[in-house]
N, C-alpha and C. Protein backbone atom coordinates (compact mmCIF):
# COMPACT_ATOMS: atom_id res chain seq x y z
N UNK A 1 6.22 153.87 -23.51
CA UNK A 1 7.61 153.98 -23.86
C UNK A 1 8.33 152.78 -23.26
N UNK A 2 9.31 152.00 -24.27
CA UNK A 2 9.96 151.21 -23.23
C UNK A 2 11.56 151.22 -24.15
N UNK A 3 11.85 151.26 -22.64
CA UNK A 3 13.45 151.11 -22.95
C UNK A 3 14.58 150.25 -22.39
N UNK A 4 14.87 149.44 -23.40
CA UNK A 4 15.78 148.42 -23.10
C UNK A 4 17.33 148.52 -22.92
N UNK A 5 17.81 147.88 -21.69
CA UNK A 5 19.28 148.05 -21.38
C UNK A 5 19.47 146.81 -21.82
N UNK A 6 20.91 146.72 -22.56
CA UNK A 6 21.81 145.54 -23.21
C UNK A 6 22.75 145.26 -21.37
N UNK A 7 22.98 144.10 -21.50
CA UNK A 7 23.66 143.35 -20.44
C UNK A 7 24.49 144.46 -19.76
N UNK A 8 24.76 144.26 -18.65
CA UNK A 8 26.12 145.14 -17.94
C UNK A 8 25.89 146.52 -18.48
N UNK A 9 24.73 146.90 -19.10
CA UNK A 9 24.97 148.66 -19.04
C UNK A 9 24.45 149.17 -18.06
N UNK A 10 23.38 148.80 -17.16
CA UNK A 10 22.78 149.35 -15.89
C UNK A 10 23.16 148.32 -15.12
N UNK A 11 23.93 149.04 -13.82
CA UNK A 11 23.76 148.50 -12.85
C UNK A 11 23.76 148.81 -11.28
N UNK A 12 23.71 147.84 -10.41
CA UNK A 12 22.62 148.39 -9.25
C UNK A 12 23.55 149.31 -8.41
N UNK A 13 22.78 150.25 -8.24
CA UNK A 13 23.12 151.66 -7.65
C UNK A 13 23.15 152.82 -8.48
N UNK A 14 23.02 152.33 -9.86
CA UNK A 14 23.28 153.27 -10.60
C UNK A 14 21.83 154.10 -10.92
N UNK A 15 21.72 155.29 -11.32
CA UNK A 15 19.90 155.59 -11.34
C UNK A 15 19.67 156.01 -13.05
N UNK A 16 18.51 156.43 -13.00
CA UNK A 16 18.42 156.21 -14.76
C UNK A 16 17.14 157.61 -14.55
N UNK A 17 17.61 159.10 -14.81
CA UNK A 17 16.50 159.66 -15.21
C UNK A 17 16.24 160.17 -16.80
N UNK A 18 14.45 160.61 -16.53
CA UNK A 18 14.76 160.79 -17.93
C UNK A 18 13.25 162.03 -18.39
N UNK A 19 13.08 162.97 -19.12
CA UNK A 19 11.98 163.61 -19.43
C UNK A 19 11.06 163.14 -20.47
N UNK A 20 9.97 163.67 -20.84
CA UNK A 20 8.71 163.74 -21.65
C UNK A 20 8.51 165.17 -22.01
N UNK A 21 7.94 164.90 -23.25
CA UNK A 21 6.85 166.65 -23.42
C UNK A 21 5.46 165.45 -24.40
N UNK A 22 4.51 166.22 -23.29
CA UNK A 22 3.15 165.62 -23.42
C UNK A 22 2.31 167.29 -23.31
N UNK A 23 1.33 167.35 -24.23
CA UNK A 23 -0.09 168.40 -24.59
C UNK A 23 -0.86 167.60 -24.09
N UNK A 24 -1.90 168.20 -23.83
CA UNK A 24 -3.23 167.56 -24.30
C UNK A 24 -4.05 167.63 -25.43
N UNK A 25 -5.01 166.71 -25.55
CA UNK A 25 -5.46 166.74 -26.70
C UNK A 25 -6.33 167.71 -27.07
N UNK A 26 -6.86 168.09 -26.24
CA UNK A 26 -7.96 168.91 -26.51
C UNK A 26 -7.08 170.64 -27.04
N UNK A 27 -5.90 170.88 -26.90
CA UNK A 27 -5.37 172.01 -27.98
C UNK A 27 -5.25 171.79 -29.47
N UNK A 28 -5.40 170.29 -29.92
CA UNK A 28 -4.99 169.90 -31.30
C UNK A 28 -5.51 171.04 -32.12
N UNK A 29 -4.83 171.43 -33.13
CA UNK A 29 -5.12 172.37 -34.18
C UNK A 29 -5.53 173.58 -33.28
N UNK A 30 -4.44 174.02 -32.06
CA UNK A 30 -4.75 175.17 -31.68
C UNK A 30 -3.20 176.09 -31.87
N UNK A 31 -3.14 177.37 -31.76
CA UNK A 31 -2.20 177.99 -31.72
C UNK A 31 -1.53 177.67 -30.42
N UNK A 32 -0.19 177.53 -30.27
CA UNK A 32 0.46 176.97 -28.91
C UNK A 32 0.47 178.49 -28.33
N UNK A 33 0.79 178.36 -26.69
CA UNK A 33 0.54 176.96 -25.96
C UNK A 33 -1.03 176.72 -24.99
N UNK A 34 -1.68 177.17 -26.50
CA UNK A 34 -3.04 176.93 -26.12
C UNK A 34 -4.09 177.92 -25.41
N UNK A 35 -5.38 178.04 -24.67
CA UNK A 35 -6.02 178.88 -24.49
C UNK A 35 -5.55 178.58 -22.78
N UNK A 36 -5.50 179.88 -22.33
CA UNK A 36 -5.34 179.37 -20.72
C UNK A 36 -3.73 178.74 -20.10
N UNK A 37 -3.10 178.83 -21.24
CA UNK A 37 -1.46 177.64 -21.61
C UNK A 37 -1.41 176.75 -21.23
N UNK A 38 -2.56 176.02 -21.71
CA UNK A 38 -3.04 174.51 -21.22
C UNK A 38 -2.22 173.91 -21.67
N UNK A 39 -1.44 174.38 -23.07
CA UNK A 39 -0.26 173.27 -23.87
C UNK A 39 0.97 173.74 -23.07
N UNK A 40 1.17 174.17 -21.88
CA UNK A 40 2.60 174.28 -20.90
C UNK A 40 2.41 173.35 -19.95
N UNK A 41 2.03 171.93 -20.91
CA UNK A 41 1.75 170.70 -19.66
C UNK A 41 3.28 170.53 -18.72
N UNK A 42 3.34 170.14 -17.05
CA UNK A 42 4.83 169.77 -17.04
C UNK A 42 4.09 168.70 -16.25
N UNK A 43 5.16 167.68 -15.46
CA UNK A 43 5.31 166.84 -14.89
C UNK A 43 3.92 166.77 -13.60
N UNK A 44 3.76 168.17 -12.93
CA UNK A 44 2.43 167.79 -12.12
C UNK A 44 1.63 167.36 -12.91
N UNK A 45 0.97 167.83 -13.67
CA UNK A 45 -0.08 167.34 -14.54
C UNK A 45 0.20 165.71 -14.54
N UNK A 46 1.09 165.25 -14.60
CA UNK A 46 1.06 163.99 -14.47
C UNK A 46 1.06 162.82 -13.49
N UNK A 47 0.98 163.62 -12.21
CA UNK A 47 0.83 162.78 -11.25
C UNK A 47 -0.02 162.01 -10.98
N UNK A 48 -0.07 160.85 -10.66
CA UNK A 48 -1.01 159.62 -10.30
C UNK A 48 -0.85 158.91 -11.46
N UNK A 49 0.18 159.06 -12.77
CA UNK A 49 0.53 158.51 -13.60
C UNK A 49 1.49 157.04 -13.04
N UNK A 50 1.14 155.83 -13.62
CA UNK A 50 2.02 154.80 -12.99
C UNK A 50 3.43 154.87 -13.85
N UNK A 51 4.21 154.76 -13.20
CA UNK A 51 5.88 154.27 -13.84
C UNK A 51 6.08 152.76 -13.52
N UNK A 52 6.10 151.69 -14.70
CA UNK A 52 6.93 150.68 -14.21
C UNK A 52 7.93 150.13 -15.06
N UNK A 53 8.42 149.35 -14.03
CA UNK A 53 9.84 149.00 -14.38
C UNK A 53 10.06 146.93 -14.07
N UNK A 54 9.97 146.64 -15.04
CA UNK A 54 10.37 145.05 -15.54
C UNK A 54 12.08 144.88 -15.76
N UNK A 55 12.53 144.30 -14.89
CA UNK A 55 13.71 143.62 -14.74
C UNK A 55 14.13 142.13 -15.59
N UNK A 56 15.14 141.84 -16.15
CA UNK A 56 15.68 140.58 -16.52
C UNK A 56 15.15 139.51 -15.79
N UNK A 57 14.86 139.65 -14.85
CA UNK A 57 14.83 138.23 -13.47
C UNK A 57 13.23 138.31 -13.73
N UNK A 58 12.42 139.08 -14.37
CA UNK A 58 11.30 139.11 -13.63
C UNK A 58 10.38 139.89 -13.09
N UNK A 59 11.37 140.16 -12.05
CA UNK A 59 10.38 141.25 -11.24
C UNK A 59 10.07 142.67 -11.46
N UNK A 60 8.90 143.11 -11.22
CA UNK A 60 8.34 143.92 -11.78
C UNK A 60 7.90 145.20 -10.45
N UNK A 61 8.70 146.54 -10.86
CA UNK A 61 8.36 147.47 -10.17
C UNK A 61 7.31 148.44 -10.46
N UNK A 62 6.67 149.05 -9.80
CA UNK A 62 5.48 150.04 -10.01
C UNK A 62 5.88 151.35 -9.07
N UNK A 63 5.42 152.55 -9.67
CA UNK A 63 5.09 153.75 -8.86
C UNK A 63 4.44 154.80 -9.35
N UNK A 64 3.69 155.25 -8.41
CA UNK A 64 2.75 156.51 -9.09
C UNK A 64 3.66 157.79 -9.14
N UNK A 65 3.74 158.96 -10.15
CA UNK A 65 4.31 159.71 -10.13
C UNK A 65 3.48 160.78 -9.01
N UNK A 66 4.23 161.58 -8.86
CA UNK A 66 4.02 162.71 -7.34
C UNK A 66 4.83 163.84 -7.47
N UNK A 67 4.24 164.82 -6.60
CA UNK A 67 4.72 165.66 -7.11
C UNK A 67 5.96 166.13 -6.66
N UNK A 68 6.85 166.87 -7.41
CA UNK A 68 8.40 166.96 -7.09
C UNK A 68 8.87 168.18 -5.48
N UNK A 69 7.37 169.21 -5.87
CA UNK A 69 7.73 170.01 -4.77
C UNK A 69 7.45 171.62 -5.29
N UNK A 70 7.94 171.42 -7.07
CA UNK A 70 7.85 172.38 -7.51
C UNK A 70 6.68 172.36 -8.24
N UNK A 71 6.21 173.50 -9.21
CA UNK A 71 4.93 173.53 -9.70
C UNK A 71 4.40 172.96 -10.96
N UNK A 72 5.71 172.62 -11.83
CA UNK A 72 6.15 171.96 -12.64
C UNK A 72 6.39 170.81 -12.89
N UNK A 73 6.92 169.90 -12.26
CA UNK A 73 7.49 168.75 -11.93
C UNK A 73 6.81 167.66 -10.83
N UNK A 74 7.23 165.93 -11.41
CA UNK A 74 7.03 165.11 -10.69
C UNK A 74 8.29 164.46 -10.69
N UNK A 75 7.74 163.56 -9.73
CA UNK A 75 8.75 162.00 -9.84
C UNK A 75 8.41 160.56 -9.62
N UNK A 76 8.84 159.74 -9.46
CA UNK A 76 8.75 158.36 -8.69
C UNK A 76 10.12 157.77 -8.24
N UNK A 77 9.64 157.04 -7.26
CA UNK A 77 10.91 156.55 -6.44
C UNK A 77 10.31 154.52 -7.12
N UNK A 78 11.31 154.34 -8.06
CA UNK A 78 10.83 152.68 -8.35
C UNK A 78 12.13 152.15 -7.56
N UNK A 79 11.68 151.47 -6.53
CA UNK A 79 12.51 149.82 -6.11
C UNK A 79 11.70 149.19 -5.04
N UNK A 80 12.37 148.06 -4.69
CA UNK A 80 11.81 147.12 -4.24
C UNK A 80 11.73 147.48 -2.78
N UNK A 81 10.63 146.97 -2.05
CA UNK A 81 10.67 147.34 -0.53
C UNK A 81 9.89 148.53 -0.15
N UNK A 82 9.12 148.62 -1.09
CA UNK A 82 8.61 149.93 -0.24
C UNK A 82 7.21 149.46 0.10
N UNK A 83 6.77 150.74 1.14
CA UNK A 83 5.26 150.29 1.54
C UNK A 83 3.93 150.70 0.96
N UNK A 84 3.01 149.62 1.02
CA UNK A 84 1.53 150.24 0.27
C UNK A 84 1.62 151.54 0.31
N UNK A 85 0.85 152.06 -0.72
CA UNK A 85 0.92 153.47 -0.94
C UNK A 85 -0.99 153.49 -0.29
N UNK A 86 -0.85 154.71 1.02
CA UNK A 86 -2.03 155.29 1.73
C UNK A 86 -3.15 155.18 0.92
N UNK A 87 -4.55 154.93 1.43
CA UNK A 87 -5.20 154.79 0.98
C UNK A 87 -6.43 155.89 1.42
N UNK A 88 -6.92 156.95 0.36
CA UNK A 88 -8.21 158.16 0.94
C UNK A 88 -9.21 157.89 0.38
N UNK A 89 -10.31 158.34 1.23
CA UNK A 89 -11.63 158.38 1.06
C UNK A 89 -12.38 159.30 1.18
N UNK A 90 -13.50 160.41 0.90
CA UNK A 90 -14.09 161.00 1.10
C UNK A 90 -15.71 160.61 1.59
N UNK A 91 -15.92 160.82 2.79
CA UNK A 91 -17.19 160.26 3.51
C UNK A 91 -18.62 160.59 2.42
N UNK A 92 -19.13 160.12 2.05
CA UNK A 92 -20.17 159.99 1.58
C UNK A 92 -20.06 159.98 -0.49
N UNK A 93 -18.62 160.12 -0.73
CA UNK A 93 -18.61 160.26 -2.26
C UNK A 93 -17.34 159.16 -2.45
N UNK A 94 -17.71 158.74 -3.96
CA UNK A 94 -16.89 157.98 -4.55
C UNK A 94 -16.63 158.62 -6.02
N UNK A 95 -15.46 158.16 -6.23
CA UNK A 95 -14.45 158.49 -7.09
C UNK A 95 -14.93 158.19 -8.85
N UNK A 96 -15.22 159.14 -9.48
CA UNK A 96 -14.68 160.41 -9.69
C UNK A 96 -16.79 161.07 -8.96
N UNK A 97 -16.71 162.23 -8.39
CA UNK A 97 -17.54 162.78 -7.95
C UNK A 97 -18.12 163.86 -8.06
N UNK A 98 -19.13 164.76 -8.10
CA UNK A 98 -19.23 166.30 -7.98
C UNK A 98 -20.41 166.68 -6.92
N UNK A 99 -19.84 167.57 -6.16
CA UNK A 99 -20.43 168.27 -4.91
C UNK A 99 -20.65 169.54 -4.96
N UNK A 100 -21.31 169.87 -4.65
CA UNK A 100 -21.96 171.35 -4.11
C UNK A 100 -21.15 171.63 -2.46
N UNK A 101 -20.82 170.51 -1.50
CA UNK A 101 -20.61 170.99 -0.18
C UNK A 101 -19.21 171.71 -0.47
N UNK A 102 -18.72 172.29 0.19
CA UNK A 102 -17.39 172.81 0.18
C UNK A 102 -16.36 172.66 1.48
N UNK A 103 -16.73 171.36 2.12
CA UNK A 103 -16.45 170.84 3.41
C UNK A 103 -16.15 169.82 2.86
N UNK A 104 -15.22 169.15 2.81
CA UNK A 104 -15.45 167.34 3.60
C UNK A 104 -14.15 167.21 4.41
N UNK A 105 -14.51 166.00 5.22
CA UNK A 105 -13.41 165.26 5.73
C UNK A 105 -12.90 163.89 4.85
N UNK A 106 -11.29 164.28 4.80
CA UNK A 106 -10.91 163.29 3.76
C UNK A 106 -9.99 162.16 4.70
N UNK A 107 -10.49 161.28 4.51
CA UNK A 107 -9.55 159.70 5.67
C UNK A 107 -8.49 159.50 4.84
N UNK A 108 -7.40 159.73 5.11
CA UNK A 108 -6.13 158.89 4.54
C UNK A 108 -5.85 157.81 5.61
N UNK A 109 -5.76 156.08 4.89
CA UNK A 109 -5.27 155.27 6.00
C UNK A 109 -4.24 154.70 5.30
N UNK A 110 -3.74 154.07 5.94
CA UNK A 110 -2.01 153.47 6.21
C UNK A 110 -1.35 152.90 7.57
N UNK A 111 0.13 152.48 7.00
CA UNK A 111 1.01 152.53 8.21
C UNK A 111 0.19 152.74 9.31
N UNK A 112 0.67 152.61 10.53
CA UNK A 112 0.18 153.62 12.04
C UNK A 112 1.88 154.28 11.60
N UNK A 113 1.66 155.67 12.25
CA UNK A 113 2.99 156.41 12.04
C UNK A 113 3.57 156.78 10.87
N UNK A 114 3.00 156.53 9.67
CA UNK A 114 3.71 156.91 8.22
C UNK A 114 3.11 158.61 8.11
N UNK A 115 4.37 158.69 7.39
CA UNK A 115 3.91 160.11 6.80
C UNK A 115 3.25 159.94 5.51
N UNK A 116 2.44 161.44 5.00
CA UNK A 116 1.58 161.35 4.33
C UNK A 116 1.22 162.70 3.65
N UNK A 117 1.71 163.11 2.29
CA UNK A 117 1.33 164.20 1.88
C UNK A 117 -0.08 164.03 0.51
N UNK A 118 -0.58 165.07 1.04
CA UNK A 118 -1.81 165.20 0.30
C UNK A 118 -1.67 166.36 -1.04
N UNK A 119 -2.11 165.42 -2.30
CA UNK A 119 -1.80 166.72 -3.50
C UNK A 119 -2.89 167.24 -3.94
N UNK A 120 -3.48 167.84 -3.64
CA UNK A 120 -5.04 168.97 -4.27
C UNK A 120 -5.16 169.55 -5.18
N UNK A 121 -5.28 169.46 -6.46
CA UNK A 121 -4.99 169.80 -7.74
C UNK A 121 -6.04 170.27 -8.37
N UNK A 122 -6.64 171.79 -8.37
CA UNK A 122 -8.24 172.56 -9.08
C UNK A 122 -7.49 171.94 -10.46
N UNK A 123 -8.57 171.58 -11.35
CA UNK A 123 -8.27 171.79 -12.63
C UNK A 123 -9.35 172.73 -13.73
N UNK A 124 -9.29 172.81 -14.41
CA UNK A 124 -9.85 173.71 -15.63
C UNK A 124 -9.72 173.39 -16.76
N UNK A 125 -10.76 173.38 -17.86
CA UNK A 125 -10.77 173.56 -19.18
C UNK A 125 -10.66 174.64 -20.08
N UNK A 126 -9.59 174.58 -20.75
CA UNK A 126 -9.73 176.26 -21.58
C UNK A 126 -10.09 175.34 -23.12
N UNK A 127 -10.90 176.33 -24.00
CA UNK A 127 -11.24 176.30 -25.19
C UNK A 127 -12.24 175.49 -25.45
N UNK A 128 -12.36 175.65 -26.98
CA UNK A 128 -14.05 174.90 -27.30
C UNK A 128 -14.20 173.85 -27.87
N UNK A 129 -13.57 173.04 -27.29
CA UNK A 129 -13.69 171.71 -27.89
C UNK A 129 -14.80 170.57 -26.83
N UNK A 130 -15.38 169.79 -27.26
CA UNK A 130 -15.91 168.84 -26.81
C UNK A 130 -14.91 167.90 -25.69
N UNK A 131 -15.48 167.33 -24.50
CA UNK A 131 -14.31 167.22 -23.69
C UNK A 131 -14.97 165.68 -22.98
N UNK A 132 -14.49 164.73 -22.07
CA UNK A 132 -15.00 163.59 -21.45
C UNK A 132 -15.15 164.39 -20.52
N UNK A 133 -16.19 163.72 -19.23
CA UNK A 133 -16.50 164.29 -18.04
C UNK A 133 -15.20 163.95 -17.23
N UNK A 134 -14.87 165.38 -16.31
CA UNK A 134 -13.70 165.28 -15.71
C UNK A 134 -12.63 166.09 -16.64
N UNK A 135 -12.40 165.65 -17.56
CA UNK A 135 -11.18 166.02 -18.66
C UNK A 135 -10.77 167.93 -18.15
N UNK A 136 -9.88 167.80 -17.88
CA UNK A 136 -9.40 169.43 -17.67
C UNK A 136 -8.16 169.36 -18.63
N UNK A 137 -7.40 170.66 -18.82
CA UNK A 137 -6.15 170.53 -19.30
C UNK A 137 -4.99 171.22 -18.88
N UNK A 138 -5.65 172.16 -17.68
CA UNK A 138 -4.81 173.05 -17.03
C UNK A 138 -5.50 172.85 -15.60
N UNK A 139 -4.07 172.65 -14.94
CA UNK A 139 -3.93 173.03 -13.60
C UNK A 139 -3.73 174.52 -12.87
N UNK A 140 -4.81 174.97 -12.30
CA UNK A 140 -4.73 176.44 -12.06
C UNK A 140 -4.87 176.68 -10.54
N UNK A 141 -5.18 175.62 -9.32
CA UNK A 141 -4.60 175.36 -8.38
C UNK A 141 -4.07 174.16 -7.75
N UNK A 142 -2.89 174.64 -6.61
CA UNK A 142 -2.51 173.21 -6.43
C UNK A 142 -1.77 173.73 -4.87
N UNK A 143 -2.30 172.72 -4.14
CA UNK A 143 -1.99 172.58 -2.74
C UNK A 143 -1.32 171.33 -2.33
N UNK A 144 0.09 171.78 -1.82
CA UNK A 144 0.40 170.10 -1.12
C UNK A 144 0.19 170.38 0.35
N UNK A 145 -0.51 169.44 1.03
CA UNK A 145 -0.39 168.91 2.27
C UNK A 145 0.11 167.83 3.05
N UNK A 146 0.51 168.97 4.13
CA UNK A 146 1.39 167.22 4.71
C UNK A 146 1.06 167.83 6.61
N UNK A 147 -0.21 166.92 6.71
CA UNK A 147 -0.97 166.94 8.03
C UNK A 147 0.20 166.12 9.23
N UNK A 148 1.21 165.48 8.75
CA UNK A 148 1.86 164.76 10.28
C UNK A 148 3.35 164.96 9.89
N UNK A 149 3.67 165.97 9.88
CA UNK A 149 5.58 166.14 9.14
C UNK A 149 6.51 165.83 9.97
């Protein structure tokens, strides 16, 4: 999606929100809102989605969407100045993975002193369609953590 401001209609301080309605694909040619109400996608489902934002001058903002708080909803905070976004690892697996243990220790690094919330998101497939590995369409748990508040 892109959307263009004409001269002097945005300006700084001013904020600009705005919504989506996104399915997944895998309900196509299903009765809404799908098996499981996989087609009641909202805004979590979209987190780790990038938002950016290209300016007149140039410069170019980025942010991953996150989650808002509620069960429904994300956001992003785009401007300039902010810090690397934390970086996790799981000891012995790389990304995307599947385990049998039901333990790990997960490293988030960063900052010294930054805060840091963690989003844990079970997902699930409802219905019979053929799917990519990974591909879910419903979120059926979801944990935020925040280990240093």
């Amino acid at each position: 999606m892109v959307i263009n401001f004409s001269d002097g209609t945005f300006n700084a301080g001013e904020s600009f929100k705005f919504s989506i309605d996104t399915d997944p694909t895998s309900i196509k040619g299903l009765n809404a809102p799908g098996p499981g109400e996989s087609g009641s996608v909202g805004g979590l489902e979209l987190s780790g989605s990038t938002v950016s934002v290209h300016f007149s001058t140039g410069a170019p903002y980025n942010a991953q969407l996150f989650t808002d708080g509620s069960l429904g909803g994300s956001k992003a905070l785009v401007q300039g100045g902010l810090p690397d976004a934390p970086g996790i690892s799981i000891a012995g697996l790389s990304s995307p993975a599947v385990t049998a243990n039901t333990t790990h220790q997960v490293t988030v690094t960063g900052p010294a002193n930054a805060v840091v919330r963690l989003l844990h998101v079970e997902g699930a497939q409802f219905g019979s369609l053929t799917f990519d590995p990974f591909e879910v369409n419903s979120a059926i748990s979801v944990k935020n953590v925040c280990p240093n508040p």
